[in-house]
Structure formats: C-alpha cells, structure tokens
Protein backbone atom coordinates (compact mmCIF):
# COMPACT_ATOMS: atom_id res chain seq x y z
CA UNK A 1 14.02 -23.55 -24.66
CA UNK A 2 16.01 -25.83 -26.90
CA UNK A 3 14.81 -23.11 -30.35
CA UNK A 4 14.99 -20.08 -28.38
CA UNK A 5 17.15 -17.08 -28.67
CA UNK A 6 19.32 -15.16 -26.01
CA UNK A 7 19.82 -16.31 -22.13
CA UNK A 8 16.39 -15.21 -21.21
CA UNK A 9 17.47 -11.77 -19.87
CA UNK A 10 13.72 -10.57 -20.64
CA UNK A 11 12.72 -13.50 -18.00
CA UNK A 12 14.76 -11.74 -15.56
CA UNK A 13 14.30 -8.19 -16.28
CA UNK A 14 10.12 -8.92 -16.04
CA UNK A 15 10.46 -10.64 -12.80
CA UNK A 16 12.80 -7.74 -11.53
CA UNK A 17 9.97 -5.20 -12.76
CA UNK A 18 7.19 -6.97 -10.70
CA UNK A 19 9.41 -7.16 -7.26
CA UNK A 20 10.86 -3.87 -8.06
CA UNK A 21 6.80 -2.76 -8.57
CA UNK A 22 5.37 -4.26 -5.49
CA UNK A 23 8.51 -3.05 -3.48
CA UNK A 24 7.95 0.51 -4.45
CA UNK A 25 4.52 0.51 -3.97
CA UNK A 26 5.06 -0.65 -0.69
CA UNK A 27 7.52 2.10 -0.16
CA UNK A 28 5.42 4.92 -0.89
CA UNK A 29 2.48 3.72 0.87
CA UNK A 30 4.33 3.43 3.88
CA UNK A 31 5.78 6.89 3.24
CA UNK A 32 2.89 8.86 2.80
CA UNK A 33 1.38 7.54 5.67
CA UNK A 34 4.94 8.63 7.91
CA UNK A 35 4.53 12.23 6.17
CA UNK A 36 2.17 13.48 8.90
CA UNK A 37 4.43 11.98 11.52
CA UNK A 38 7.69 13.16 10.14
CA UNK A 39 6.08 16.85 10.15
CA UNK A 40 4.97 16.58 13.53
CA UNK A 41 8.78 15.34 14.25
CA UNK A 42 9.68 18.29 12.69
CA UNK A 43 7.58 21.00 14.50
CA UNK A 44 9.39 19.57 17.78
CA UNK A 45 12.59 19.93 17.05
CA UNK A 46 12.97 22.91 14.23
CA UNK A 47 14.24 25.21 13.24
CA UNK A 48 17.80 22.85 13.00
CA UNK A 49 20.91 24.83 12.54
CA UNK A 50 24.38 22.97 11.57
CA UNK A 51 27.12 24.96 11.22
CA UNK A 52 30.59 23.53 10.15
CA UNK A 53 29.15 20.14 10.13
CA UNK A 54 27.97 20.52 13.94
CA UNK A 55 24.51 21.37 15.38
CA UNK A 56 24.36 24.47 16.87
CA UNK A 57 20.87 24.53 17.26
CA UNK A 58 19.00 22.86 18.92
CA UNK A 59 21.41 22.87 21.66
CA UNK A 60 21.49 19.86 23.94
CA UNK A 61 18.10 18.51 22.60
CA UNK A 62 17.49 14.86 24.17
CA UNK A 63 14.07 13.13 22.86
CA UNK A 64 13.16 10.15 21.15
CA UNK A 65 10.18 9.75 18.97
CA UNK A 66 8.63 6.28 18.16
CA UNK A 67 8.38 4.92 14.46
CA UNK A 68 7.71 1.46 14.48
CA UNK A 69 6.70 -1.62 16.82
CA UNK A 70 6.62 -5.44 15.53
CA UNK A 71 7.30 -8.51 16.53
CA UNK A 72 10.09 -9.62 14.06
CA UNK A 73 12.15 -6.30 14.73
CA UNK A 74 10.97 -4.75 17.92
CA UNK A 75 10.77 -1.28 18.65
CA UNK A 76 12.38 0.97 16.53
CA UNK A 77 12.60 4.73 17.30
CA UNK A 78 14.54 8.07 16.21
CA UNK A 79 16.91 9.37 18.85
CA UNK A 80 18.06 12.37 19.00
CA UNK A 81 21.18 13.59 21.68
CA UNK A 82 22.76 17.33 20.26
CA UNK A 83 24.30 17.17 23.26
CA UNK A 84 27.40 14.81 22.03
CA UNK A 85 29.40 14.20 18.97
CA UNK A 86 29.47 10.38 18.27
CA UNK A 87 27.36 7.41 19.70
CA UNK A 88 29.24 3.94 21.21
CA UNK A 89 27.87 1.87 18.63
CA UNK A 90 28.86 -1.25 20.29
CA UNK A 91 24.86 -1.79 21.74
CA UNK A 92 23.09 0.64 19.85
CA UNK A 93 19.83 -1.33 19.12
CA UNK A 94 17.97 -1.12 15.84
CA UNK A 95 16.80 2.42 15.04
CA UNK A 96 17.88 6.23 13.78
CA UNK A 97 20.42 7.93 15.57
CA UNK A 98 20.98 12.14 15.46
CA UNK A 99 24.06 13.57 17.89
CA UNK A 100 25.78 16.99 17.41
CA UNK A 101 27.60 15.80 13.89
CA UNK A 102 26.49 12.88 13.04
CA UNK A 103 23.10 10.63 12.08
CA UNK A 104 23.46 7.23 12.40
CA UNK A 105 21.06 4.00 11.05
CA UNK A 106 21.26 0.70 12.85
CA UNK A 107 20.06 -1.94 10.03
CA UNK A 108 16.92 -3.95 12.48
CA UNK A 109 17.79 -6.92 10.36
CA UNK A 110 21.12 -7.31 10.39
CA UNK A 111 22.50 -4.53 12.87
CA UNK A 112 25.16 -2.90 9.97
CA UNK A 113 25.45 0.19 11.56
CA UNK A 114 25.89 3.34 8.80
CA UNK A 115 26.92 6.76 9.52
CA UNK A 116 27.05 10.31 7.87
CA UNK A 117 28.96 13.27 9.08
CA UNK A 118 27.43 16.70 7.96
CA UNK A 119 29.01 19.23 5.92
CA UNK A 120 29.14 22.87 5.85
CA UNK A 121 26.23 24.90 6.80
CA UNK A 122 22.67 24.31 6.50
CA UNK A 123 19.58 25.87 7.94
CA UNK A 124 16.19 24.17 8.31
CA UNK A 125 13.69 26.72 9.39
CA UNK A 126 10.50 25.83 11.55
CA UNK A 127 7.62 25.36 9.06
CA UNK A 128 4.65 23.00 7.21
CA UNK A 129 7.08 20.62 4.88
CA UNK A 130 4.18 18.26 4.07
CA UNK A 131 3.42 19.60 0.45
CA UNK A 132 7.14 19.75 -0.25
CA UNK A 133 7.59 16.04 0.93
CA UNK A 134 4.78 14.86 -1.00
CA UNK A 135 5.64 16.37 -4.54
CA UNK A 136 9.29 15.20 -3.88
CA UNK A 137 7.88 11.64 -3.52
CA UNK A 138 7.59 10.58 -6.56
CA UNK A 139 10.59 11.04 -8.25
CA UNK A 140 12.28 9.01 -4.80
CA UNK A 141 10.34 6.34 -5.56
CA UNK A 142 11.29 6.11 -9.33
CA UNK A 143 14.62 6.18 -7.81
CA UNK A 144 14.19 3.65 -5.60
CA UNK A 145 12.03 1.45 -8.72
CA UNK A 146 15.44 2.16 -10.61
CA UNK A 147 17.87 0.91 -8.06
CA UNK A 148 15.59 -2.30 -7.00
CA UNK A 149 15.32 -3.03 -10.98
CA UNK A 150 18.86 -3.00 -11.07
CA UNK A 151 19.84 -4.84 -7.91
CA UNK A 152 17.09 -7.82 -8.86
CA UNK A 153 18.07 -8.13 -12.37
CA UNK A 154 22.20 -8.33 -11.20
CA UNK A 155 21.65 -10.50 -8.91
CA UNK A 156 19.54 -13.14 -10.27
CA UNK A 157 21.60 -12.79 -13.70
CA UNK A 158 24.64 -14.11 -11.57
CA UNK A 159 22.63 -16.95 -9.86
CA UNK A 160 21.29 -18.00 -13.51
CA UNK A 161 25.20 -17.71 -14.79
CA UNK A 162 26.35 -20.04 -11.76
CA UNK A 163 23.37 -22.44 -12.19
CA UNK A 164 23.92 -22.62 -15.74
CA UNK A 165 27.31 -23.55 -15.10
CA UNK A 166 26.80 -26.13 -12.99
CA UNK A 167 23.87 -27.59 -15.28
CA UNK A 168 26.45 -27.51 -17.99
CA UNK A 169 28.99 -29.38 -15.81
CA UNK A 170 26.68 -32.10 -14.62
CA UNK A 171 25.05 -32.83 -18.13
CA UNK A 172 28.87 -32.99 -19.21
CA UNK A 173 29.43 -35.61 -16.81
CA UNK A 174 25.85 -37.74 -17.62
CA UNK A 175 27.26 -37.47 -21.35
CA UNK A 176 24.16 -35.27 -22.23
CA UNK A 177 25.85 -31.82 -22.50
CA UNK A 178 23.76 -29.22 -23.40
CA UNK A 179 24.53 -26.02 -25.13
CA UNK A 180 25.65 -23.20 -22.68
CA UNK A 181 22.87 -20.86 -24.30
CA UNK A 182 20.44 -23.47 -23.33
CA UNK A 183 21.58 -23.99 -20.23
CA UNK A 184 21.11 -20.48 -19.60
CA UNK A 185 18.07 -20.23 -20.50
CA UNK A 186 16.91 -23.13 -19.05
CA UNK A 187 18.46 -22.18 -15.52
CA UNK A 188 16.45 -18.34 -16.11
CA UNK A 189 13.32 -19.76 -16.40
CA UNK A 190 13.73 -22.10 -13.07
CA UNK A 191 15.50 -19.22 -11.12
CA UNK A 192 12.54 -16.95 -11.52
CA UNK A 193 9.48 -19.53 -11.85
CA UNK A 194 11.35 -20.51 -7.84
CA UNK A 195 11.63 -16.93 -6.68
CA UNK A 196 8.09 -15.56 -8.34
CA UNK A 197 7.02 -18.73 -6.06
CA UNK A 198 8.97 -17.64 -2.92
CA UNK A 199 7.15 -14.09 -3.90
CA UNK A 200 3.74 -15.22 -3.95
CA UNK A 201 4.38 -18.02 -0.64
CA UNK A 202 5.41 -14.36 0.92
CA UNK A 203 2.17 -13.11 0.40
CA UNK A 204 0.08 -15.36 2.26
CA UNK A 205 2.64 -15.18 5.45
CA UNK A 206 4.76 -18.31 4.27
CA UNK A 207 8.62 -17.25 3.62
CA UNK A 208 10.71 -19.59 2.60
CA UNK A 209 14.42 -20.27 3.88
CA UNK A 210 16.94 -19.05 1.14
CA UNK A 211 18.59 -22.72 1.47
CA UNK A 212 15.60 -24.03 0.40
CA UNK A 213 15.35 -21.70 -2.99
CA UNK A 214 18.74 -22.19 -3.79
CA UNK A 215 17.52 -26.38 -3.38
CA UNK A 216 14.53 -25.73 -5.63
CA UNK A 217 16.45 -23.73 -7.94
CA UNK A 218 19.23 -26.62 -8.61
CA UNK A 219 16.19 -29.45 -8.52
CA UNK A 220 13.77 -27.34 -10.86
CA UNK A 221 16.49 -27.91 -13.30
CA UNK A 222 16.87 -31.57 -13.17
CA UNK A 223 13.32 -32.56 -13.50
C-alpha cells in the first residue's frame, strides 16, 4: 500500500466488473426465461395501435397478467386499463401499469412510481416476436453491463474518497498522518474486500444491513 501507485481505481473497477457480471447474468437469465411469457402477453392483447400518443386500439381492454410472486415483494403483475388516461397513483401497489397514454412502473422496493407518456404514432401488429426479442438481447444486456459498471465504480469511488478523508483526518489527529494517496488506497482495498464480502454473505441467503458495511468499512481501516 505504502509503495504503491495510483488510488487503487483498478481495485474498484475489478470489483465493479464482477457485480456488474453476476448482475447481468442474472438479468438475461431471467429474461429469456420471461420471453415465452411476454409473447404469450403479446398474442392477447395485439395488434396495439397508439395514435397521437393515445391507444386507439385495443379499445377499453381491462386484464392483468401475472409476472412474479415472492415473499419479500409480493405479487407483482402487468395491468392493463385502455379504457382511461392516467392512474391515481396514490395506492398503486408494486407492479406495471398500461392506460390509454401512459405506462407506469411502481418500484416493489421502494414504491418510486415512474411514468412515460407516448408519442406520435406507432403500430405493433399481431405476430411471433420471440426471435426478434432474443437477438435484441444481447446488446441490452451489454447495455445494462455498461451502466452497472459505471454506477458500481461511481459509487464506491465516492465512498473510498469520503473514507479516505476521514482516515486522513483521524491519523492527523493520532499524529500519524498518512499520505492522502495512501489513504486512498488503503480505504479502496477495505471498501471492496467489505462489499466483495457482503457479495459472497448474499449468496448463501445472508444480507447484510448497509449500516453494518459502512461499520466494517470504517473498522477494516483501523485494524
């Protein structure tokens, strides 16, 4: 630590490749299993027609189609009600929401509630999209790798920088100040030896609080 070079970004970049790997996997297993499902969604309700950013067809279409049952989340199911413009999102429960002009997604962890309007004209016709869904799969999930990469590796940059900080403050204060560049690196190889840990714990059905990494984080660095 105390001869190396740089703030150990490659620390954090390899730990963001390895969640960003298992996430995506994840992802696409989960999404090529849904395929089948999403096509039978789609033989129900097609051919879709939205015509200045309002469904015109089906007309005053009311079903809901299951996608999920668990016991940390619930039930979660798609909805769909052409036969209204906007929801009362005041006790929408977790799920996917379609009305006239708008599709809305209720978060099952956290209930953020996001929705998008549609635009101009588009026309889905009634037919097999499972090939096109499944050669179109790939290059999401390199998207999604990309974005995970990049949300990982920014955020536990800025929890090294703050732990650093503090590590540098403290030292300062027990008269054994180290060297910010040490402190940086020191506080990138606890941050992700504490989260690979909290990975692997998640594994075997043991999560741990986030109080409790931040608490490891700030004692890995102090013994």
């Amino acid at each position: 630590i105390v001869n190396g070079r740089g703030f150990g970004a490659i620390i954090i970049l390899s730990l963001s490749v390895l969640l960003s790997a298992y996430n995506s996997i994840k992802i696409r297993n989960i999404t090529i299993n849904l395929i089948p499902y999403f096509q039978i969604i789609a033989d129900d309700i097609l051919p879709v027609k939205i015509e200045n950013g309002k469904i015109t067809q089906p007309k005053d279409l009311k079903k809901s189609f299951p996608l999920y049952s668990g016991e940390k989340i619930g039930d979660l199911a798609f909805t769909i009600d052409t036969s209204v413009d906007n929801l009362d999102t005041n006790n929408l429960k977790a799920g996917l929401y379609l009305t006239k002009d708008k599709f809305y997604a209720v978060n099952a962890f956290t209930g953020n509630i996001k929705s998008f309007e549609f635009n101009g004209d588009i026309y889905l016709e009634k037919k097999d999209y499972t090939q096109t869904l499944n050669s179109n799969l790939k290059w999401f999930i390199i998207f999604i790798s990309i974005v995970f990469i990049l949300k990982y590796f920014i955020t536990y940059s800025i929890i090294t920088l703050c732990c650093a900080y503090l590590t540098k403050t403290f030292t300062k204060l027990d008269d054994n100040q180290l060297n910010f560049k040490i402190s940086l690196r020191l506080s990138s190889i606890c941050v992700s030896s504490i989260i690979l840990l909290s990975f692997m714990l998640s594994l075997i059905g043991i999560h741990l609080h986030t109080y409790i990494i931040f608490i490891l984080i700030a004692t890995s660095q102090y013994l």
